[in-house]
PDB file of N, CA and C in Angstrom:
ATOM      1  N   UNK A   1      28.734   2.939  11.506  1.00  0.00           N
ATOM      2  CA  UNK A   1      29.231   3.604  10.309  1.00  0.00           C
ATOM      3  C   UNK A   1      30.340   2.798   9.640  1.00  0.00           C
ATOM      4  N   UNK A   2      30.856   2.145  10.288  1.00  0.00           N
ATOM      5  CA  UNK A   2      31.972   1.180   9.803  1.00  0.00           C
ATOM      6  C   UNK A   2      31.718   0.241   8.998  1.00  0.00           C
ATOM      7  N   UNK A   3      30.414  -0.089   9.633  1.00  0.00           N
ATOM      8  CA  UNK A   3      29.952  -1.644   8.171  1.00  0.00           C
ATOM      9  C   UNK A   3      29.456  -0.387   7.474  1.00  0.00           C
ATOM     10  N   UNK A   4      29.457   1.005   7.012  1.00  0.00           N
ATOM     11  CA  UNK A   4      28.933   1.346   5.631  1.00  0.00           C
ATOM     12  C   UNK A   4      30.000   1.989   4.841  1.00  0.00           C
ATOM     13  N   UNK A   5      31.647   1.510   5.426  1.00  0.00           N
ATOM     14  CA  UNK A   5      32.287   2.340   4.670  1.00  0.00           C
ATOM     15  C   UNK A   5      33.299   3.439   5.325  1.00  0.00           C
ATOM     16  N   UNK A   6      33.049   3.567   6.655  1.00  0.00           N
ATOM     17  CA  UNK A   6      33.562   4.856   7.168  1.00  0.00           C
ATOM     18  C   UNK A   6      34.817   4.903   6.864  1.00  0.00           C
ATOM     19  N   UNK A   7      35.788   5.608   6.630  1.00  0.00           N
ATOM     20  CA  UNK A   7      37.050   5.330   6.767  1.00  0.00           C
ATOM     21  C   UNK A   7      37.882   5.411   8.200  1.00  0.00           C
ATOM     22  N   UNK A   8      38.760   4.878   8.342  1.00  0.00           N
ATOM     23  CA  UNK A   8      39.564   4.889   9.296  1.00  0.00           C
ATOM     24  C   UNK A   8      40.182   6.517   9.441  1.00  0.00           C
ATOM     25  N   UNK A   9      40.348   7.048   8.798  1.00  0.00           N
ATOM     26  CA  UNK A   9      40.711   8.779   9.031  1.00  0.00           C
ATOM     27  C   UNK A   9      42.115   9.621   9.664  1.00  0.00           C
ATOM     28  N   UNK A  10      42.604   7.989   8.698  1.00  0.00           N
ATOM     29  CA  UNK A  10      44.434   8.009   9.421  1.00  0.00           C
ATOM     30  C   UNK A  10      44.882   9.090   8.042  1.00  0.00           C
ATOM     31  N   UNK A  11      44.247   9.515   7.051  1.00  0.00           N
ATOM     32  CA  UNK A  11      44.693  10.792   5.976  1.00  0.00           C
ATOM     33  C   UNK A  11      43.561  11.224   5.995  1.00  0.00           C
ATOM     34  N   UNK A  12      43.526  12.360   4.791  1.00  0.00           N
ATOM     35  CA  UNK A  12      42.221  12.676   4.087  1.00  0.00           C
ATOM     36  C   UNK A  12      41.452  12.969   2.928  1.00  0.00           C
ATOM     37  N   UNK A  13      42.545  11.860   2.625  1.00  0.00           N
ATOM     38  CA  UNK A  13      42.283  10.601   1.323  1.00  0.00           C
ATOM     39  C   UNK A  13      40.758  10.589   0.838  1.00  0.00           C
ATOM     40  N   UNK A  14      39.910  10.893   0.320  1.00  0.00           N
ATOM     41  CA  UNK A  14      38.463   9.998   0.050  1.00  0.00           C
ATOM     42  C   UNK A  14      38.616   8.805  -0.277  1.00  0.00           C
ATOM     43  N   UNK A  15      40.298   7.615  -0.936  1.00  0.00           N
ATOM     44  CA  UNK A  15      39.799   6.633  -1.258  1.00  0.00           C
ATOM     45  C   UNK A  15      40.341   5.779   0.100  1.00  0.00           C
ATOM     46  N   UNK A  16      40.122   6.142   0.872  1.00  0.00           N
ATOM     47  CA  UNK A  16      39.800   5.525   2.446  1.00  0.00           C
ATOM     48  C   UNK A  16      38.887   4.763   2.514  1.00  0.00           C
ATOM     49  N   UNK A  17      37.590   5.566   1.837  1.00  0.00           N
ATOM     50  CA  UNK A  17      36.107   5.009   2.209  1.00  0.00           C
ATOM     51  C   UNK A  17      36.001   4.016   0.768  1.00  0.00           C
ATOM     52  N   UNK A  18      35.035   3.016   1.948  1.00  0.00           N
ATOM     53  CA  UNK A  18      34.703   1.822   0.813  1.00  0.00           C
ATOM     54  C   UNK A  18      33.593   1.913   0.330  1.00  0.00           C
ATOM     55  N   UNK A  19      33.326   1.967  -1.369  1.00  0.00           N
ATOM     56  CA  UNK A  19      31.540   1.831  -1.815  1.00  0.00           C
ATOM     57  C   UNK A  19      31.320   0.693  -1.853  1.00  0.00           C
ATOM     58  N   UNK A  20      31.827  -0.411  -1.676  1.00  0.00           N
ATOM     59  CA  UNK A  20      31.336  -1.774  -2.017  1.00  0.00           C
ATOM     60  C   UNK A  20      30.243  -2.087  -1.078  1.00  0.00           C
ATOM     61  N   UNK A  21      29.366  -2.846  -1.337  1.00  0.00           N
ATOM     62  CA  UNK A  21      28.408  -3.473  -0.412  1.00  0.00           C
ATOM     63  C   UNK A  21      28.672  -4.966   0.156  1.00  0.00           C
ATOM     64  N   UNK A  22      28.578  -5.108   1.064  1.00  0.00           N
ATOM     65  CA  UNK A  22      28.893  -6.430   1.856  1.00  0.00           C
ATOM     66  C   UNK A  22      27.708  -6.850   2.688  1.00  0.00           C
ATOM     67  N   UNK A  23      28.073  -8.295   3.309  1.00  0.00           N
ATOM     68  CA  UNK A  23      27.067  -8.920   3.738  1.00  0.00           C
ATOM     69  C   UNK A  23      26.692  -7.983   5.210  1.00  0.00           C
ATOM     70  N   UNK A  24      27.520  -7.509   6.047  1.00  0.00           N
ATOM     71  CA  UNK A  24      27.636  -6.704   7.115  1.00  0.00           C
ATOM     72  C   UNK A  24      26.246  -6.098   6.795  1.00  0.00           C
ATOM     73  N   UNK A  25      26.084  -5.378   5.291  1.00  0.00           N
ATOM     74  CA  UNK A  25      25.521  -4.220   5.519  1.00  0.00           C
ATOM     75  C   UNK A  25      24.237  -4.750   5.291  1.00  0.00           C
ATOM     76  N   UNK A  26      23.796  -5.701   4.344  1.00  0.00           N
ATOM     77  CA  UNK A  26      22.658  -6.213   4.514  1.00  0.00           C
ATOM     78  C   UNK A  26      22.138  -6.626   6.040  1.00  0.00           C
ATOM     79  N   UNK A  27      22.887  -7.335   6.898  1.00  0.00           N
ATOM     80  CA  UNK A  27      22.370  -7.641   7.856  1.00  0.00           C
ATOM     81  C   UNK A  27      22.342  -6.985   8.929  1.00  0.00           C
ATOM     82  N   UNK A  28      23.119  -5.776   8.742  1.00  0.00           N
ATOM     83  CA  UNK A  28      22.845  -4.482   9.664  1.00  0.00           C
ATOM     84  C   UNK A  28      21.103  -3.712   9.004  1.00  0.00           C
ATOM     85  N   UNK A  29      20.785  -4.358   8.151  1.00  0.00           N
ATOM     86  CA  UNK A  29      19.566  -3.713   7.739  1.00  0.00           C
ATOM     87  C   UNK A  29      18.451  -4.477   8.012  1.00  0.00           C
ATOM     88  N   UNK A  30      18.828  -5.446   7.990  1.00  0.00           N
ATOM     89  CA  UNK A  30      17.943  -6.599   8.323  1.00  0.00           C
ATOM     90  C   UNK A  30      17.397  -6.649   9.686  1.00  0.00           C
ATOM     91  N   UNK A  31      18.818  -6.706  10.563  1.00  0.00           N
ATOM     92  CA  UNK A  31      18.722  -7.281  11.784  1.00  0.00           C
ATOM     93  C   UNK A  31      19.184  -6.468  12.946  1.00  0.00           C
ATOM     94  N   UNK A  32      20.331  -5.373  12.423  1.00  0.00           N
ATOM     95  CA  UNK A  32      20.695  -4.426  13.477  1.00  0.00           C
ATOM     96  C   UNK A  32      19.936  -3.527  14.099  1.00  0.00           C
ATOM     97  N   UNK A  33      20.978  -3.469  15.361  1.00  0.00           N
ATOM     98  CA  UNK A  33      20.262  -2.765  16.384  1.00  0.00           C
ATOM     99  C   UNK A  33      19.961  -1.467  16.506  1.00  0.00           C
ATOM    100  N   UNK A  34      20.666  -0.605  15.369  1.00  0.00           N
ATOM    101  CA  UNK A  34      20.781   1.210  14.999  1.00  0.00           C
ATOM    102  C   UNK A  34      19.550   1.129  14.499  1.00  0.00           C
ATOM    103  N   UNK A  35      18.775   0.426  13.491  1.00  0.00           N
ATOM    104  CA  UNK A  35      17.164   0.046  13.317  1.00  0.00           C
ATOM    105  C   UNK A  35      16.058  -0.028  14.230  1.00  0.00           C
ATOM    106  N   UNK A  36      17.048  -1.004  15.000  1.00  0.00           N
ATOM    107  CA  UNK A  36      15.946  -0.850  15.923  1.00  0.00           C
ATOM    108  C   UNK A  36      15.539  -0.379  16.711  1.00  0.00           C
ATOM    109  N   UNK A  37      16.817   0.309  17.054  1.00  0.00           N
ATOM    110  CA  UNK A  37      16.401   1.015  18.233  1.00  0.00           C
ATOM    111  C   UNK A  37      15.630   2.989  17.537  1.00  0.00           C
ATOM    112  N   UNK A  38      15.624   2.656  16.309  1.00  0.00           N
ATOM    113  CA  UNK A  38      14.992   3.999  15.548  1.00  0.00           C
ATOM    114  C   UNK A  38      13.268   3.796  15.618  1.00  0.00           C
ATOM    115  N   UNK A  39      13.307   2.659  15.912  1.00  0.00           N
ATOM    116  CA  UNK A  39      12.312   2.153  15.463  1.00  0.00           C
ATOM    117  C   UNK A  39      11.325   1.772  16.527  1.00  0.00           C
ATOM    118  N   UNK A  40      11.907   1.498  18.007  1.00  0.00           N
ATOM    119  CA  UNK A  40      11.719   1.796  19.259  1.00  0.00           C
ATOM    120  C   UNK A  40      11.885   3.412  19.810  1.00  0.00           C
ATOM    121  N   UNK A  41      11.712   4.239  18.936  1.00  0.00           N
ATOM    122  CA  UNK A  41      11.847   5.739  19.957  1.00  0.00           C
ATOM    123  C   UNK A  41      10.726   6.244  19.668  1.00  0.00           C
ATOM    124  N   UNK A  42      10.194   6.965  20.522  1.00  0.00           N
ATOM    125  CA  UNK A  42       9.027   7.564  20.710  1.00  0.00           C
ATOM    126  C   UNK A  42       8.682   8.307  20.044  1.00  0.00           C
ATOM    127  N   UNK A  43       9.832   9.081  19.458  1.00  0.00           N
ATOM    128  CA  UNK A  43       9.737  10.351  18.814  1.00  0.00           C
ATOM    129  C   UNK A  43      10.377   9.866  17.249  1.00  0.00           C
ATOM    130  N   UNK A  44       9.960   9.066  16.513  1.00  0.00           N
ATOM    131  CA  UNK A  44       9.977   8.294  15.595  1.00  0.00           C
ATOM    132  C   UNK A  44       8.674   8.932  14.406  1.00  0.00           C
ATOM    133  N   UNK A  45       8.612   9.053  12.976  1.00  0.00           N
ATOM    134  CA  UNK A  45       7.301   9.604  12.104  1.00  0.00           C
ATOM    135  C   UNK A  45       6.450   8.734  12.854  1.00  0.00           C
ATOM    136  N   UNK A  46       6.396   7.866  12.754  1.00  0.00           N
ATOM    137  CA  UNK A  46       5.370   6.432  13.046  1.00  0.00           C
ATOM    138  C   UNK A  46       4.434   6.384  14.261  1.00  0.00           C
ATOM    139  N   UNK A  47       5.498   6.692  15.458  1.00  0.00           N
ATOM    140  CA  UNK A  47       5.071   6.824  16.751  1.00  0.00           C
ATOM    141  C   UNK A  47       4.385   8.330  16.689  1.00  0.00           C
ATOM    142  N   UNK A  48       4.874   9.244  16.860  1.00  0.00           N
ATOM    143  CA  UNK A  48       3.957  10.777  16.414  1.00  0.00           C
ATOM    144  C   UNK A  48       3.115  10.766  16.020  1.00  0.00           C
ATOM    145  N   UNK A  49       2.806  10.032  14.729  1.00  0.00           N
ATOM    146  CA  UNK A  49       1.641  10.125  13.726  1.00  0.00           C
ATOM    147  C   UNK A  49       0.329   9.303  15.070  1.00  0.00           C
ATOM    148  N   UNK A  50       0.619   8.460  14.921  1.00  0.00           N
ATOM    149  CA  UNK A  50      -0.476   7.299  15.981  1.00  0.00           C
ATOM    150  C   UNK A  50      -0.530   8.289  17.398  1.00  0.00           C
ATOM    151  N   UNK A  51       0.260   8.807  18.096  1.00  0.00           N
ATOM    152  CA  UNK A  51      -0.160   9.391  19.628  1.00  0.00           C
ATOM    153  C   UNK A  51      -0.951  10.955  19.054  1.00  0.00           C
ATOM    154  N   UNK A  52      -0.541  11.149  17.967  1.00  0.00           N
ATOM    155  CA  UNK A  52      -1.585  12.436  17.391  1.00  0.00           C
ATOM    156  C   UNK A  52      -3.177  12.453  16.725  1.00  0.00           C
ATOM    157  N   UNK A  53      -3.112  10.908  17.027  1.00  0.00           N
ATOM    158  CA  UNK A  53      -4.218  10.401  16.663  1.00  0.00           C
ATOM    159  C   UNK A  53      -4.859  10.320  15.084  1.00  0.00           C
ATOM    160  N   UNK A  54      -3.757  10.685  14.097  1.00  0.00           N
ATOM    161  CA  UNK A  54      -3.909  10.313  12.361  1.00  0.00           C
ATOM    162  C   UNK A  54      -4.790   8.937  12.171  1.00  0.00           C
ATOM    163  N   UNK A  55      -5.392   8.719  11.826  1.00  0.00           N
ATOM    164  CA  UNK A  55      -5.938   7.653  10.983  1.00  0.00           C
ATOM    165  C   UNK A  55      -4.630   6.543  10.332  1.00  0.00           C
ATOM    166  N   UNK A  56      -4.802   5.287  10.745  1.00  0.00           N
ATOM    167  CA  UNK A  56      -3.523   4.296  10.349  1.00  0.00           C
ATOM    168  C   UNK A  56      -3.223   4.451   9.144  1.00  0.00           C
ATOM    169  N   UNK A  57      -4.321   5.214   8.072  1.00  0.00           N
ATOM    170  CA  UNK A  57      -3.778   5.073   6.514  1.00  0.00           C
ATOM    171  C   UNK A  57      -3.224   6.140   6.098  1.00  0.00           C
ATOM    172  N   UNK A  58      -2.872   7.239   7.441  1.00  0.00           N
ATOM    173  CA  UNK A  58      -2.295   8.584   7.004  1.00  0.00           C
ATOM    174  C   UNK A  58      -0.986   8.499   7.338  1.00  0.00           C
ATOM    175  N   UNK A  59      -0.619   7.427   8.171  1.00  0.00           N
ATOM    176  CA  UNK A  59       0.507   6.630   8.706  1.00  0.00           C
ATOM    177  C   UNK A  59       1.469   5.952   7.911  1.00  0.00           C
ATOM    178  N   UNK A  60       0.770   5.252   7.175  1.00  0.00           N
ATOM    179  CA  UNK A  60       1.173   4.071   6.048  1.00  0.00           C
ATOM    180  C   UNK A  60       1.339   5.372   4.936  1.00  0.00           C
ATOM    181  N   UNK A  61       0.617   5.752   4.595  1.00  0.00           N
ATOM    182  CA  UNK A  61       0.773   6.750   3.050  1.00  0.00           C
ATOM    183  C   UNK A  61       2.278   7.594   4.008  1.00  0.00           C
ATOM    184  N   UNK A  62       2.370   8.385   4.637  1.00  0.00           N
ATOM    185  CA  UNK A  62       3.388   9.463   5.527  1.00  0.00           C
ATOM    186  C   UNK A  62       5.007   8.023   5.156  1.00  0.00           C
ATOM    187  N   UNK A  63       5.130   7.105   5.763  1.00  0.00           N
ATOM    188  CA  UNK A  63       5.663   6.121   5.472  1.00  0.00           C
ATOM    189  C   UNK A  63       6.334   5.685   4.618  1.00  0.00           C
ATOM    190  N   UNK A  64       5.379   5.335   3.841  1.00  0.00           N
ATOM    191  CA  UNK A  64       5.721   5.337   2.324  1.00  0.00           C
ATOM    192  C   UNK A  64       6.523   6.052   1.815  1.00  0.00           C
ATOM    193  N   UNK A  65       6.081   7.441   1.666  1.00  0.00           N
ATOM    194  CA  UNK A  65       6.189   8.756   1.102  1.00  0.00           C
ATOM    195  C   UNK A  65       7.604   9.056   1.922  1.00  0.00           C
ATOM    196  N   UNK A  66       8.322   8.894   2.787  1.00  0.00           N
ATOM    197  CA  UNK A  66       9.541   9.181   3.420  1.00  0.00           C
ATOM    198  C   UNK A  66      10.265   7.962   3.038  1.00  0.00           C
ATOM    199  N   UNK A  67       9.697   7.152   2.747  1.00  0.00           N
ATOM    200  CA  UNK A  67      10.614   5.952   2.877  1.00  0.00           C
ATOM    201  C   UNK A  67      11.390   5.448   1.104  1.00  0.00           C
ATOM    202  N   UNK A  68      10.183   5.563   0.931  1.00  0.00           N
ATOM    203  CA  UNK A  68      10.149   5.215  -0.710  1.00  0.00           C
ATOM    204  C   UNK A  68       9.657   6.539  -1.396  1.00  0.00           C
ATOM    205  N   UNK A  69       9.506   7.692  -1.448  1.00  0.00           N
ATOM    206  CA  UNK A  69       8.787   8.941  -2.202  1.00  0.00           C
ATOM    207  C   UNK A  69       8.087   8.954  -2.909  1.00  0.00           C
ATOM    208  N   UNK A  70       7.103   8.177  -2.614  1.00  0.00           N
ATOM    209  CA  UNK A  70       5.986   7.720  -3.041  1.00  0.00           C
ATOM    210  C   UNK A  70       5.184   7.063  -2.188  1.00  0.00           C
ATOM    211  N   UNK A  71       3.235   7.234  -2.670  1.00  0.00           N
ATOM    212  CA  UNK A  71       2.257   6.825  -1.842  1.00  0.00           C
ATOM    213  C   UNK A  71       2.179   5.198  -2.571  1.00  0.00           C
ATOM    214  N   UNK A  72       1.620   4.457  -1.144  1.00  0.00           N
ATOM    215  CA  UNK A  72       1.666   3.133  -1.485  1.00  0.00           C
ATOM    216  C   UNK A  72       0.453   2.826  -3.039  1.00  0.00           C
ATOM    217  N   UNK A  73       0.908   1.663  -3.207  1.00  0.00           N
ATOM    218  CA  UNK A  73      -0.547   1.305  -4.058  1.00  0.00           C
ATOM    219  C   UNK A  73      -1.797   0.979  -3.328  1.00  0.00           C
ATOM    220  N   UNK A  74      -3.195   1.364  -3.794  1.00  0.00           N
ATOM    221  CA  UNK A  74      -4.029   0.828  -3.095  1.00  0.00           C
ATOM    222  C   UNK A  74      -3.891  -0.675  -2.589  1.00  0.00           C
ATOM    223  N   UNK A  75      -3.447  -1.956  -3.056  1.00  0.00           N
ATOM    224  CA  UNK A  75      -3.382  -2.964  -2.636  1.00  0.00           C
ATOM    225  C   UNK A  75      -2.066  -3.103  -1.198  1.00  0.00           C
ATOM    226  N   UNK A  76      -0.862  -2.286  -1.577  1.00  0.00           N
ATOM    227  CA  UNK A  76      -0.015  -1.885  -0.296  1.00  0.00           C
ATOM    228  C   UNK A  76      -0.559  -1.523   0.652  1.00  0.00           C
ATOM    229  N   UNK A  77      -1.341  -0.012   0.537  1.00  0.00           N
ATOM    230  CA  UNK A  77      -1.988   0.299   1.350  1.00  0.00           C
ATOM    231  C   UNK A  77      -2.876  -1.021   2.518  1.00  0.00           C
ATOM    232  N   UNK A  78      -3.736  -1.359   1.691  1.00  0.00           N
ATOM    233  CA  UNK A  78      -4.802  -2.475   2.094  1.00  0.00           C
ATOM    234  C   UNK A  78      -4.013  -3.171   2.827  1.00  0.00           C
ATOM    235  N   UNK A  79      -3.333  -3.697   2.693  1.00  0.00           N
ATOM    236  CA  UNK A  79      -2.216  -5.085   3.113  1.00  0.00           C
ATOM    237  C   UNK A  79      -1.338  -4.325   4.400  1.00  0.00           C
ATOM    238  N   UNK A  80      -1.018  -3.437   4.419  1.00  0.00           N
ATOM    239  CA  UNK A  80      -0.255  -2.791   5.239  1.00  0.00           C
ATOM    240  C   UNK A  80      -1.357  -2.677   6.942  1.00  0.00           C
ATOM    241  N   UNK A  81      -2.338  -1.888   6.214  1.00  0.00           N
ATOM    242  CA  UNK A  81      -3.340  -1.554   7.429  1.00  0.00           C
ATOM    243  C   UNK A  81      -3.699  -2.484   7.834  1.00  0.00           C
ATOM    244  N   UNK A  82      -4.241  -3.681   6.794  1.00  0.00           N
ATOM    245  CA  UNK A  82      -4.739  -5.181   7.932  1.00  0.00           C
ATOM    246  C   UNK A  82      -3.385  -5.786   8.332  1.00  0.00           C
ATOM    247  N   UNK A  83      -2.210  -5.556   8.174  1.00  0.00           N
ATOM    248  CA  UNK A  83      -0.963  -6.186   9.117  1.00  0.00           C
ATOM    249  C   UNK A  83      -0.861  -5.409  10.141  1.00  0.00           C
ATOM    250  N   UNK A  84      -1.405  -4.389  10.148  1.00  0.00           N
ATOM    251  CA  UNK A  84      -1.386  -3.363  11.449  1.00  0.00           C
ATOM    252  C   UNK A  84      -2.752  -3.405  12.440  1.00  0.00           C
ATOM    253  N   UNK A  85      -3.296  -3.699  11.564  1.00  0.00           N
ATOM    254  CA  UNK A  85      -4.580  -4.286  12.174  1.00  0.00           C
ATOM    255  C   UNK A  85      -4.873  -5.198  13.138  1.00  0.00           C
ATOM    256  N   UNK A  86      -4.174  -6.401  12.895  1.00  0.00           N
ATOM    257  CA  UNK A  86      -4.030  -7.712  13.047  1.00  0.00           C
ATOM    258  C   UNK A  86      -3.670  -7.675  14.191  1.00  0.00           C
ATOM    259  N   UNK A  87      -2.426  -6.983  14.635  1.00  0.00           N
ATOM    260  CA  UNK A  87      -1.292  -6.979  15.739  1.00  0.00           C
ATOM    261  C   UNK A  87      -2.256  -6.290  17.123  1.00  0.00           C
ATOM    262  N   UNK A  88      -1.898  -7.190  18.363  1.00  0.00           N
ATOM    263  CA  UNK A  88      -2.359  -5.982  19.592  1.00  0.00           C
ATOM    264  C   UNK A  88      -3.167  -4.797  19.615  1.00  0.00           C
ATOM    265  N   UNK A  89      -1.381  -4.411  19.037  1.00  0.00           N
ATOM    266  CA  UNK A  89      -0.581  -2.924  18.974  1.00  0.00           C
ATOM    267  C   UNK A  89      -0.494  -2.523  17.723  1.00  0.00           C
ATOM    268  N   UNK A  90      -1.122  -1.468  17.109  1.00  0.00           N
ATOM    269  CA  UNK A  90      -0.870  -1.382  15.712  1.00  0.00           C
ATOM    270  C   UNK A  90       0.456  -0.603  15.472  1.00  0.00           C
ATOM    271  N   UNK A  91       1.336  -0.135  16.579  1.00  0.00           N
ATOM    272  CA  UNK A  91       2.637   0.253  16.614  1.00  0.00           C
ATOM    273  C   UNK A  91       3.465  -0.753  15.918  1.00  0.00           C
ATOM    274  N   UNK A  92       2.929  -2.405  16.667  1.00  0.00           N
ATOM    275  CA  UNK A  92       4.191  -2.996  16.160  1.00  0.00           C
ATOM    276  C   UNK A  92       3.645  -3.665  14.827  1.00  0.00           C
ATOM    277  N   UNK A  93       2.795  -3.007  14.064  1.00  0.00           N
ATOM    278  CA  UNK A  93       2.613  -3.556  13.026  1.00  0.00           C
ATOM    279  C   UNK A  93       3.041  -2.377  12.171  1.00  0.00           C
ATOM    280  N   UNK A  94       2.937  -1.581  12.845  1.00  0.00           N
ATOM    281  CA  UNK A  94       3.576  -0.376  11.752  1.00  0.00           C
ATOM    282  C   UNK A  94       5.326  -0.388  11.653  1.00  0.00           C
ATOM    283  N   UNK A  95       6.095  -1.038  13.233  1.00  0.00           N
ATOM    284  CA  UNK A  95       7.421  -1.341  13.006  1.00  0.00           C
ATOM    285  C   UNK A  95       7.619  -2.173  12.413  1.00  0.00           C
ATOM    286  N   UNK A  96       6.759  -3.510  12.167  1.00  0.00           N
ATOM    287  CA  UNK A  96       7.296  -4.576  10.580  1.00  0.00           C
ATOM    288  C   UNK A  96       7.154  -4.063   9.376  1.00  0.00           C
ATOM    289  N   UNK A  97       6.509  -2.737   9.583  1.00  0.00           N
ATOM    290  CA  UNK A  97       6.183  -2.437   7.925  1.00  0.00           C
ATOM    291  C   UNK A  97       7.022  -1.337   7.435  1.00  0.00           C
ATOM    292  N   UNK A  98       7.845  -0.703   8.748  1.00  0.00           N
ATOM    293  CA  UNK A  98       8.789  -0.353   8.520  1.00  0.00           C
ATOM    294  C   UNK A  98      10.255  -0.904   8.219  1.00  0.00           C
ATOM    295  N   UNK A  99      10.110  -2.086   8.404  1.00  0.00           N
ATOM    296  CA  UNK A  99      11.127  -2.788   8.832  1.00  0.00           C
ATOM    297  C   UNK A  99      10.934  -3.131   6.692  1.00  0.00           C
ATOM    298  N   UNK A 100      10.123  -3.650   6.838  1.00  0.00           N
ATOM    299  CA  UNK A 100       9.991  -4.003   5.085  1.00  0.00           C
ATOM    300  C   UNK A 100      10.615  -3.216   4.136  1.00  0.00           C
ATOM    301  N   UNK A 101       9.790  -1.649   5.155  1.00  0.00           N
ATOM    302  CA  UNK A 101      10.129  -0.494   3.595  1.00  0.00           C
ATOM    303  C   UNK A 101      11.600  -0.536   3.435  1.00  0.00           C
ATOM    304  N   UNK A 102      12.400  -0.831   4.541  1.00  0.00           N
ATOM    305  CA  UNK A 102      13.926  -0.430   4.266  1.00  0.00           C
ATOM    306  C   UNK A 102      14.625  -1.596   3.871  1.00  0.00           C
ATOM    307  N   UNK A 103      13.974  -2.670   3.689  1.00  0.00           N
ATOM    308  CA  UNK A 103      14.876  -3.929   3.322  1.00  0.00           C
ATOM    309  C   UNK A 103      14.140  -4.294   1.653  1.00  0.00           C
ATOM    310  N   UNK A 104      13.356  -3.582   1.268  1.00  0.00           N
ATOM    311  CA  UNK A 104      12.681  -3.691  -0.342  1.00  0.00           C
ATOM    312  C   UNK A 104      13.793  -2.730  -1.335  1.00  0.00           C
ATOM    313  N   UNK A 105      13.949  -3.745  -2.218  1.00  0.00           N
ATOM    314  CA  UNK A 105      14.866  -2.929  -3.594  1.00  0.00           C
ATOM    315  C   UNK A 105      15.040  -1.600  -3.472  1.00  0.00           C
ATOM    316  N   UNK A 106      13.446  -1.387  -3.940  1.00  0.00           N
ATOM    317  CA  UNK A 106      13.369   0.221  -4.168  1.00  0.00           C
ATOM    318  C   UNK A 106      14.508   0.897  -3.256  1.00  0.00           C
ATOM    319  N   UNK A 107      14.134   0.659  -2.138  1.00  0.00           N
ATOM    320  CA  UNK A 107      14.610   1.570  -0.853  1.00  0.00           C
ATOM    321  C   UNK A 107      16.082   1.253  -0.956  1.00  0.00           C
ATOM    322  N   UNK A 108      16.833   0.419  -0.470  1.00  0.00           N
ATOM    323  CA  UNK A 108      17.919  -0.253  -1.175  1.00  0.00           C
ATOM    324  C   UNK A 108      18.365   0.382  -2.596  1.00  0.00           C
ATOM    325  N   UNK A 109      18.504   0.794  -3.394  1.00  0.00           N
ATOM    326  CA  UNK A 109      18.958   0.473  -4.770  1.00  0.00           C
ATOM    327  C   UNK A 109      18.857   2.047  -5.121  1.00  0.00           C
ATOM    328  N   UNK A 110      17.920   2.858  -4.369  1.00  0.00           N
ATOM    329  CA  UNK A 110      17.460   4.367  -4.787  1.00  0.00           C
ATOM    330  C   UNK A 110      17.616   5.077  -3.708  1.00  0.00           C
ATOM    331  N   UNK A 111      17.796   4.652  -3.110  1.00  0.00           N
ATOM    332  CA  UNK A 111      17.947   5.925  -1.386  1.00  0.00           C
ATOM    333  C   UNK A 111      19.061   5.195  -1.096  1.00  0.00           C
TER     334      UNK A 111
END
């Protein structure tokens, strides 16, 4: 919470907290471990959807739609499922594509 601002909480001031964006926070999005380890839990949309046995494109659209509030484009879609495809594990193709949705503008700039 600290690389997003938290304040220190020595008053109770609001201009404690910082809105600025810094490199911290990009690379806590990028690369940190509060990601990943969201992203490694079982009980995750992603992981649920797949052990309930959904179809991978009810996965990707569910995804989307939480991530960005909105269903992918058919060509997203397409591109998404054969990167999930591709992999082993279509888990860990669904964690790079999670990993995308939260490091793309949209998601960034609007959430």
């Amino acid at each position: 919470l600290k690389v997003f601002g938290q304040p220190e909480r020595s008053t109770v001031c609001a201009c404690e907290r910082s809105e600025d964006s810094n490199l911290s926070m990009a690379i806590e999005l990028f690369n940190g471990s509060t990601i990943y380890e969201k992203l490694r839990n079982p009980n995750n949309r992603f992981r649920k959807g797949v052990a309930a046995g959904k179809p991978l494109e009810e996965v990707v659209r569910e995804m989307y739609l939480a991530g960005l509030c909105r269903n992918p484009t058919p060509e997203e879609l397409a591109e998404a499922v054969k990167h999930c495809q591709s992999k082993p594990d279509p888990i860990a193709g669904l964690e790079d594509l999670c990993w995308v949705l939260i490091n793309t503008d949209e998601f960034l700039f609007q959430h």
